[in-house]
N, C-alpha and C. Protein backbone atom coordinates (compact mmCIF):
# COMPACT_ATOMS: atom_id res chain seq x y z
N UNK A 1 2.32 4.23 -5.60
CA UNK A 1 3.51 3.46 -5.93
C UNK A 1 3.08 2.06 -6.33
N UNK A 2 3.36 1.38 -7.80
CA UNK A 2 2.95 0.59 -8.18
C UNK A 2 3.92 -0.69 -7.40
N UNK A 3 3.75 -1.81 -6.85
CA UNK A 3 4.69 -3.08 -6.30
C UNK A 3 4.62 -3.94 -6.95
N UNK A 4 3.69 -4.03 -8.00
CA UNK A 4 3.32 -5.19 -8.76
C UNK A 4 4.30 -6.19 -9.22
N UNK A 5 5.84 -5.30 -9.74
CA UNK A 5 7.31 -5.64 -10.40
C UNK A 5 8.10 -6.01 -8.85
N UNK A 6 7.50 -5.82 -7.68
CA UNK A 6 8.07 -6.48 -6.64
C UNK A 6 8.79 -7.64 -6.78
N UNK A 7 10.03 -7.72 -6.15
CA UNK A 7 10.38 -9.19 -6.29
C UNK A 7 9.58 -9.88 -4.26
N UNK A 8 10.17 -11.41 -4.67
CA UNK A 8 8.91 -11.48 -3.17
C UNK A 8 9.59 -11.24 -2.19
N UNK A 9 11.31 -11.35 -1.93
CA UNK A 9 12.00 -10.87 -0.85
C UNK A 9 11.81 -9.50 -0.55
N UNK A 10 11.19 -8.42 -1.77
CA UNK A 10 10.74 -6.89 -1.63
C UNK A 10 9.38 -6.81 -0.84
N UNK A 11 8.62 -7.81 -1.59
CA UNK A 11 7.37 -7.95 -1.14
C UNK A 11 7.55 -8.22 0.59
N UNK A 12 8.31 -9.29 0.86
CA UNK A 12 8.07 -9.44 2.37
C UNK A 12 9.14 -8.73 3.22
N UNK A 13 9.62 -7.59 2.74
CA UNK A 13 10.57 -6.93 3.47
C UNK A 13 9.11 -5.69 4.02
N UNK A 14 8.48 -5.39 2.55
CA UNK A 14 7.59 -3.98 2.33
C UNK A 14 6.20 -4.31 3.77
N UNK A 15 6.35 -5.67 3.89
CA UNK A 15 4.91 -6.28 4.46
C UNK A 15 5.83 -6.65 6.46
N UNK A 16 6.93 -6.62 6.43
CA UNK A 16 7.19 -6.72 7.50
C UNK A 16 7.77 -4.93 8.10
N UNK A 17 7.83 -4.31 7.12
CA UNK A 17 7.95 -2.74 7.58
C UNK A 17 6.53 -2.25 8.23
N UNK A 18 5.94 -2.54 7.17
CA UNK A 18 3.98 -2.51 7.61
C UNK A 18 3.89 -3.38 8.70
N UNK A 19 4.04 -4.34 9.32
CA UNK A 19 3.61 -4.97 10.62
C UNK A 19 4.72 -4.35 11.53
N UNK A 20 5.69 -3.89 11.11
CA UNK A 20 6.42 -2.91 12.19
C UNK A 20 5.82 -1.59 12.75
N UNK A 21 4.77 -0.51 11.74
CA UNK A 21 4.69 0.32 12.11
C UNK A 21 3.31 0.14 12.70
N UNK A 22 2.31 -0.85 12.40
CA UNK A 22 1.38 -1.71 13.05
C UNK A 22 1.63 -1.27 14.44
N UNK A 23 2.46 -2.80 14.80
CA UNK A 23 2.77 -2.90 16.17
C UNK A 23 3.45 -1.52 17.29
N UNK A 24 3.89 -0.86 16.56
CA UNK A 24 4.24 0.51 17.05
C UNK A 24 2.84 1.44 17.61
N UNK A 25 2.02 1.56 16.45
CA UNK A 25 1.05 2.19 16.63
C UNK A 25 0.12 1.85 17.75
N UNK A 26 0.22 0.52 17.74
CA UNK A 26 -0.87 -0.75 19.13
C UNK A 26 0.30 -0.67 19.93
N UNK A 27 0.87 -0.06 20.89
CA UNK A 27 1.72 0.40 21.90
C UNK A 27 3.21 -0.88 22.07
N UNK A 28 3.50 -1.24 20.85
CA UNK A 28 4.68 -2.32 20.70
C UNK A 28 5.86 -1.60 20.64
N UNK A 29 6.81 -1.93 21.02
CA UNK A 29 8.46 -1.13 20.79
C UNK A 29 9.05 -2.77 20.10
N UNK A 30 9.59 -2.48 19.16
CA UNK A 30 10.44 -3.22 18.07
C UNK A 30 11.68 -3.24 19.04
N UNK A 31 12.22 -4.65 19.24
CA UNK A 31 13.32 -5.43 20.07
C UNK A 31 14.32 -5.46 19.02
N UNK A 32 13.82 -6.54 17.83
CA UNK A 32 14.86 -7.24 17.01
C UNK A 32 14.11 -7.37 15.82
N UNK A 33 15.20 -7.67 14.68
CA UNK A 33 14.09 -8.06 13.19
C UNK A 33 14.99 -9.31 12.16
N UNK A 34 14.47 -9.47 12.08
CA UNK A 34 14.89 -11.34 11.21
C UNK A 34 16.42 -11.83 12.09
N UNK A 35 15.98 -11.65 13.46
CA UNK A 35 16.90 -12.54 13.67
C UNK A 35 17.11 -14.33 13.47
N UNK A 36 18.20 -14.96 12.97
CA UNK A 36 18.49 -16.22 12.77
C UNK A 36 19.38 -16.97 13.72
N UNK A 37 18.57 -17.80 13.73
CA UNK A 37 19.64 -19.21 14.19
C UNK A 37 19.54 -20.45 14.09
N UNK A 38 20.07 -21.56 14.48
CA UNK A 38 19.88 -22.47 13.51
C UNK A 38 18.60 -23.05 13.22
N UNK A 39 18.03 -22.88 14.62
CA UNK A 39 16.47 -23.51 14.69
C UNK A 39 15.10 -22.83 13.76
N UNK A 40 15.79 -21.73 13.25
CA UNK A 40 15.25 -20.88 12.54
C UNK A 40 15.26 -19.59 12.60
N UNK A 41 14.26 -18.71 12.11
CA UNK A 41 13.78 -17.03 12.02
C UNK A 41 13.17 -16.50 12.42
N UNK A 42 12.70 -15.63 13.36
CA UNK A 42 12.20 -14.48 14.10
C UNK A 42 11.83 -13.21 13.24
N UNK A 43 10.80 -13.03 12.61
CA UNK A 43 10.91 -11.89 11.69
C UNK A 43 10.85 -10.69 12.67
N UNK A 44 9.55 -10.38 13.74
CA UNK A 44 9.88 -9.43 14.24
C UNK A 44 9.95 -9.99 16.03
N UNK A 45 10.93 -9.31 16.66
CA UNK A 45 10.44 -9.15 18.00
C UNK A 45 10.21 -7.95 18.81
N UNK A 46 9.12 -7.66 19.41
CA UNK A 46 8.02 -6.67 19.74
C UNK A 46 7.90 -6.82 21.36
N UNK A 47 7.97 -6.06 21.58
CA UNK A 47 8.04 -6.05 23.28
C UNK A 47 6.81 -5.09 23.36
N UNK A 48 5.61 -5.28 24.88
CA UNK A 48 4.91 -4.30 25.02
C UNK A 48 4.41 -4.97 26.89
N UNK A 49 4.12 -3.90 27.12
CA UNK A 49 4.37 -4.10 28.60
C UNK A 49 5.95 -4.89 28.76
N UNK A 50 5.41 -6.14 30.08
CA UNK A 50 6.33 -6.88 30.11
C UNK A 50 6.78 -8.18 29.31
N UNK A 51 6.03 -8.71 28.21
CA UNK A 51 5.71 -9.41 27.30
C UNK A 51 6.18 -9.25 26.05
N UNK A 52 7.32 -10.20 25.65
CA UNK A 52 8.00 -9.93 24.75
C UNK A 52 7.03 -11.03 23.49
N UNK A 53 6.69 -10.78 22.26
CA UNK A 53 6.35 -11.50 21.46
C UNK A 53 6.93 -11.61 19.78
N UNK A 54 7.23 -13.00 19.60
CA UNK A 54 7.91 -13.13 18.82
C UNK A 54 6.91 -13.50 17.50
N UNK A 55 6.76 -12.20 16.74
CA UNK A 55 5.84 -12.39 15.35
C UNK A 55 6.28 -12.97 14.52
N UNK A 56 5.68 -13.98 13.20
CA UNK A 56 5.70 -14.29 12.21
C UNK A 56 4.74 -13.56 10.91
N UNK A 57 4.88 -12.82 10.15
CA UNK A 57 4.39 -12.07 9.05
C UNK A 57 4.53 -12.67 8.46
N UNK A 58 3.72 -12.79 7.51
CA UNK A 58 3.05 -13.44 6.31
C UNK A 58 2.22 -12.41 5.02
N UNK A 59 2.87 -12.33 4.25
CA UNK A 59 2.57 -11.46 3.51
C UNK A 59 2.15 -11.66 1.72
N UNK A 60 1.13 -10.75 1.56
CA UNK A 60 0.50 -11.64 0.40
C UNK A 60 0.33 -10.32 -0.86
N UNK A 61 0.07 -10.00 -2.09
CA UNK A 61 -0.34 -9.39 -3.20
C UNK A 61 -1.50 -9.70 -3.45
N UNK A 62 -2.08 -8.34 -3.50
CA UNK A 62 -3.21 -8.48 -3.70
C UNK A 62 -3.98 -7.38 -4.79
N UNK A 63 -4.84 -7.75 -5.44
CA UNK A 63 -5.56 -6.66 -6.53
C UNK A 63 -6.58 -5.76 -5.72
N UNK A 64 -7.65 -6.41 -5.27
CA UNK A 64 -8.18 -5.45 -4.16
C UNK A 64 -8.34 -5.97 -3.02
N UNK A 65 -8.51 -5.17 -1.70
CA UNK A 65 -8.87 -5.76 -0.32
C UNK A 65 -10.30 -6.64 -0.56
N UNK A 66 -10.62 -7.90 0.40
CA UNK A 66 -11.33 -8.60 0.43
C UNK A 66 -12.41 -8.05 0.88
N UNK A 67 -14.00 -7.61 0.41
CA UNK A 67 -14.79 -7.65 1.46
C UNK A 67 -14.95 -8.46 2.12
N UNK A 68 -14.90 -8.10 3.84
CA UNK A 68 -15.52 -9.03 4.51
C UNK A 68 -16.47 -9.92 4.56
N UNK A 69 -17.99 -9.43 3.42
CA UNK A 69 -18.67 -9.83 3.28
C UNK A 69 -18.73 -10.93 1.87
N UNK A 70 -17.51 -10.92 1.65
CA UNK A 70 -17.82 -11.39 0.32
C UNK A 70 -17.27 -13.10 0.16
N UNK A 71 -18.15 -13.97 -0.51
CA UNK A 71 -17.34 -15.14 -0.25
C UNK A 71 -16.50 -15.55 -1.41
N UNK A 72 -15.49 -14.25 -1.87
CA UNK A 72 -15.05 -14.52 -3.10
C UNK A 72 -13.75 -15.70 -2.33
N UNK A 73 -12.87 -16.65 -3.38
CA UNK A 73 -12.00 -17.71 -2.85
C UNK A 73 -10.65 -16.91 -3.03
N UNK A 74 -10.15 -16.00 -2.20
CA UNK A 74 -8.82 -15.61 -2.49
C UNK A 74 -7.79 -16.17 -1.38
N UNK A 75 -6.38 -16.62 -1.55
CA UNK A 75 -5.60 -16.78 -1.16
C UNK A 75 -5.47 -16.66 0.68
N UNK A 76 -5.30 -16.75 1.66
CA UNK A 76 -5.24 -16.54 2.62
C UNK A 76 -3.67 -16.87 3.13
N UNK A 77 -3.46 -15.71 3.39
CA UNK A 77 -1.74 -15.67 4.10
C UNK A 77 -2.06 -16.76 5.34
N UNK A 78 -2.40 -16.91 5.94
CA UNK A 78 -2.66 -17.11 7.46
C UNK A 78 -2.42 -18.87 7.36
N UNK A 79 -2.84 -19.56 5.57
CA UNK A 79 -2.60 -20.75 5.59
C UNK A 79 -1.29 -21.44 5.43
N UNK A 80 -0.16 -20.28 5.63
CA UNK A 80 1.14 -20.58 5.45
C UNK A 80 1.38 -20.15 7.22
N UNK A 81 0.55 -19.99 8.38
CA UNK A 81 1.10 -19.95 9.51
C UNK A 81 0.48 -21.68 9.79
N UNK A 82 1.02 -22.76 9.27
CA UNK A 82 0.65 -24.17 9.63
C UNK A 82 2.10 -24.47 10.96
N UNK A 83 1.62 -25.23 11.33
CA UNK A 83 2.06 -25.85 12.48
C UNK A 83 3.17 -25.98 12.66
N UNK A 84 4.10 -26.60 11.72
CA UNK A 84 5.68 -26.88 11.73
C UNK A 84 6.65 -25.42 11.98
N UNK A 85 5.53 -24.50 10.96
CA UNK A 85 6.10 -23.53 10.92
C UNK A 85 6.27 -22.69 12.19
N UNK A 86 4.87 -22.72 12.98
CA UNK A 86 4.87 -22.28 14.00
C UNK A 86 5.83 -22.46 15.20
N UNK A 87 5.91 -23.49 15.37
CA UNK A 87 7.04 -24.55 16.14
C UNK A 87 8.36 -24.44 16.01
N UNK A 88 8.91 -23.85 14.95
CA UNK A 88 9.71 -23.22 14.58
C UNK A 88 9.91 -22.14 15.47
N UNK A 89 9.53 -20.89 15.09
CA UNK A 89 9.47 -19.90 15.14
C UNK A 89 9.29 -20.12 17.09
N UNK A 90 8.52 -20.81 17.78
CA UNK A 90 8.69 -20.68 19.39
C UNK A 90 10.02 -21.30 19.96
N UNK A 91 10.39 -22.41 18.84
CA UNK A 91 11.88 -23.07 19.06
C UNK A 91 12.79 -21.66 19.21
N UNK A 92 13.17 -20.99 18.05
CA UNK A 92 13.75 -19.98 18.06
C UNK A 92 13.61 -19.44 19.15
N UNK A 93 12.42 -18.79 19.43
CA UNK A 93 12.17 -17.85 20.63
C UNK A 93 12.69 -17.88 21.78
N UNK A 94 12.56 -19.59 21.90
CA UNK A 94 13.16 -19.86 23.32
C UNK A 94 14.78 -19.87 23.72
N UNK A 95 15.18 -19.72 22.33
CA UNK A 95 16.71 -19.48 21.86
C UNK A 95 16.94 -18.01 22.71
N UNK A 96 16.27 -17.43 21.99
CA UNK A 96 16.24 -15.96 22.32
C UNK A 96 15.98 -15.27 23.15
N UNK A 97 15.11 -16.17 24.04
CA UNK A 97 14.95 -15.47 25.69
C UNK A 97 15.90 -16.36 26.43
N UNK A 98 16.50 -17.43 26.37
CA UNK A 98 18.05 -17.68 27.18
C UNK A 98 18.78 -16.54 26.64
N UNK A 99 19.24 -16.66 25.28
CA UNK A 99 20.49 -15.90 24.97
C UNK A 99 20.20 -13.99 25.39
N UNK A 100 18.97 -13.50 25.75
CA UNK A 100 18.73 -12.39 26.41
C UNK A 100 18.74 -12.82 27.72
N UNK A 101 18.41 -13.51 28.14
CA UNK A 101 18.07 -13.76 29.62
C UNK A 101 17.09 -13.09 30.58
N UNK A 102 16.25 -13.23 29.52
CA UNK A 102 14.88 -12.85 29.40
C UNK A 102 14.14 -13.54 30.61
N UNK A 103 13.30 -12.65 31.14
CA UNK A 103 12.88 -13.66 32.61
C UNK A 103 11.22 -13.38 33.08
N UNK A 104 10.57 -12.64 31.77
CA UNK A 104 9.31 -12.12 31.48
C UNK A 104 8.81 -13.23 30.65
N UNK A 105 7.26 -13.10 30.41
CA UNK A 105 6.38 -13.32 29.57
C UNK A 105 6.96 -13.65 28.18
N UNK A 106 6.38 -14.66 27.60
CA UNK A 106 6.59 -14.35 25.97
C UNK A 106 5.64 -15.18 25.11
N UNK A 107 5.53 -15.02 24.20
CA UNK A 107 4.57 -15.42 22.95
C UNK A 107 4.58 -15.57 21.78
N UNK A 108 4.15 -16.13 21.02
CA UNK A 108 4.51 -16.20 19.32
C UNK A 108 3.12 -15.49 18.40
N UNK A 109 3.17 -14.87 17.53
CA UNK A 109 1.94 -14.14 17.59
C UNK A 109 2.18 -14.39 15.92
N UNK A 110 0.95 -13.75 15.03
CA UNK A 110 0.68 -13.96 13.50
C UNK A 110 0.89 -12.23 13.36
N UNK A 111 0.86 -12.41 12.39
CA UNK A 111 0.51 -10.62 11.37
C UNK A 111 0.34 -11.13 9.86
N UNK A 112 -0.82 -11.00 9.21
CA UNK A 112 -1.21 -10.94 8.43
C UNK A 112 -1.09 -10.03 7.48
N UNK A 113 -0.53 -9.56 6.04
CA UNK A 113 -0.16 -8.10 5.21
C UNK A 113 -0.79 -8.53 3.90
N UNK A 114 -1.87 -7.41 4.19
CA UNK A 114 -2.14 -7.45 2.43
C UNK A 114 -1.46 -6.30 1.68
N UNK A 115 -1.31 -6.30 0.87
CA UNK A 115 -0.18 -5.00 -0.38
C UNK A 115 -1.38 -4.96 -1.36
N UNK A 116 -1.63 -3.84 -1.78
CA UNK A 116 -2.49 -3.81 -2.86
C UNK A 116 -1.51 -3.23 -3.84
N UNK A 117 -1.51 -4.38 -4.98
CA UNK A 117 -0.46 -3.80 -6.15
C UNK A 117 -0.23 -2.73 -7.11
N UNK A 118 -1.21 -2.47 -7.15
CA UNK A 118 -1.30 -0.67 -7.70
C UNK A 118 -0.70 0.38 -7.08
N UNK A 119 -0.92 0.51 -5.39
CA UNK A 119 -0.51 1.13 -4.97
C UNK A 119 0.16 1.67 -3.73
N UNK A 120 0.04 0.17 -2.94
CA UNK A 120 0.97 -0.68 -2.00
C UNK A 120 0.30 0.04 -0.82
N UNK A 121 -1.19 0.05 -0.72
CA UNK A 121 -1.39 0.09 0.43
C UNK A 121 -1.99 -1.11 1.02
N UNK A 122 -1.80 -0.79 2.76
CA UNK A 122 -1.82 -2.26 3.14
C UNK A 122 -3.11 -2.21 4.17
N UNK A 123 -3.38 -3.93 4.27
CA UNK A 123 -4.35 -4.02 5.02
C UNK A 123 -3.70 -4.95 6.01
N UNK A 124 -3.69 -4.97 7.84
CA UNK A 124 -3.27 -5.95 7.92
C UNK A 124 -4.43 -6.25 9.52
N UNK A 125 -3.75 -7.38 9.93
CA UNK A 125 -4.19 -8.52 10.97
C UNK A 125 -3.30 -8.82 11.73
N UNK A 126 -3.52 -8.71 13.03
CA UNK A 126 -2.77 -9.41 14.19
C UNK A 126 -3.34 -9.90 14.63
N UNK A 127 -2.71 -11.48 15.00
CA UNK A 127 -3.16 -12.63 15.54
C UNK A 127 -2.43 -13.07 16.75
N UNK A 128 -2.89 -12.62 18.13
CA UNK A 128 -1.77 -12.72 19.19
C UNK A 128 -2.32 -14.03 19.31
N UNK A 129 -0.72 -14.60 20.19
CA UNK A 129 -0.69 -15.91 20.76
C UNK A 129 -1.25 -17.42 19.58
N UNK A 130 -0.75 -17.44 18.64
CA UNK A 130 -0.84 -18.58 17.47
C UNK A 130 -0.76 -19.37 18.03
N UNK A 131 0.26 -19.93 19.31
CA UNK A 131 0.65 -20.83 20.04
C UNK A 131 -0.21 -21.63 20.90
């Protein structure tokens, strides 16, 4: 399946489905997904054990996966998880464990999505605890 004609709200819907079935697979159960409020957005929230964590995905197009080894200069999603943004996203959180009344653990965590545009498979990264 070619994504290339993606628009980017497709793109980061396609890249937060992929860090959904991620976190599923690494023993996560999916809470909530783009929840809003004023302080901001929650793309996913992921519960595992007793530890609820509130992800930010970041999602990028890409022609091919990076070798690890390679020091070619491509784009890095991870430089759009900067600080303000982050801060954000734990503001929210803390929204969200009053308004649950949440009385466990919690965390703000990264997910990284690469899409390869030809044929939309993905590569991704979890980055627990950004915070």
């Amino acid at each position: 399946m070619d994504i290339s004609s993606y628009t980017r709200k497709e793109v980061g819907m396609l890249g937060e489905n992929v860090a959904c079935e991620y976190l599923r697979r690494h023993g996560f159960s999916i809470q909530d997904r783009n929840v809003t409020r004023k302080t901001g957005e929650l793309d996913l929230v992921a519960k595992r054990e007793n530890t609820l964590h509130f992800v930010e995905v970041k999602t990028i197009l890409t022609d091919e996966f990076r070798d690890e080894k390679s020091s070619e200069d491509e784009y890095d999603p991870s430089l759009n998880l900067h600080e303000a943004k982050v801060r954000k996203v734990a503001r929210t959180g803390e929204w969200y464990v009053l308004e649950k009344n949440w009385e466990g653990e919690w965390q703000v965590d990264g997910c990284l999505v690469w899409l390869r545009r030809r044929d939309g498979m993905a590569r991704v990264s979890y980055l627990p605890q950004i915070v």
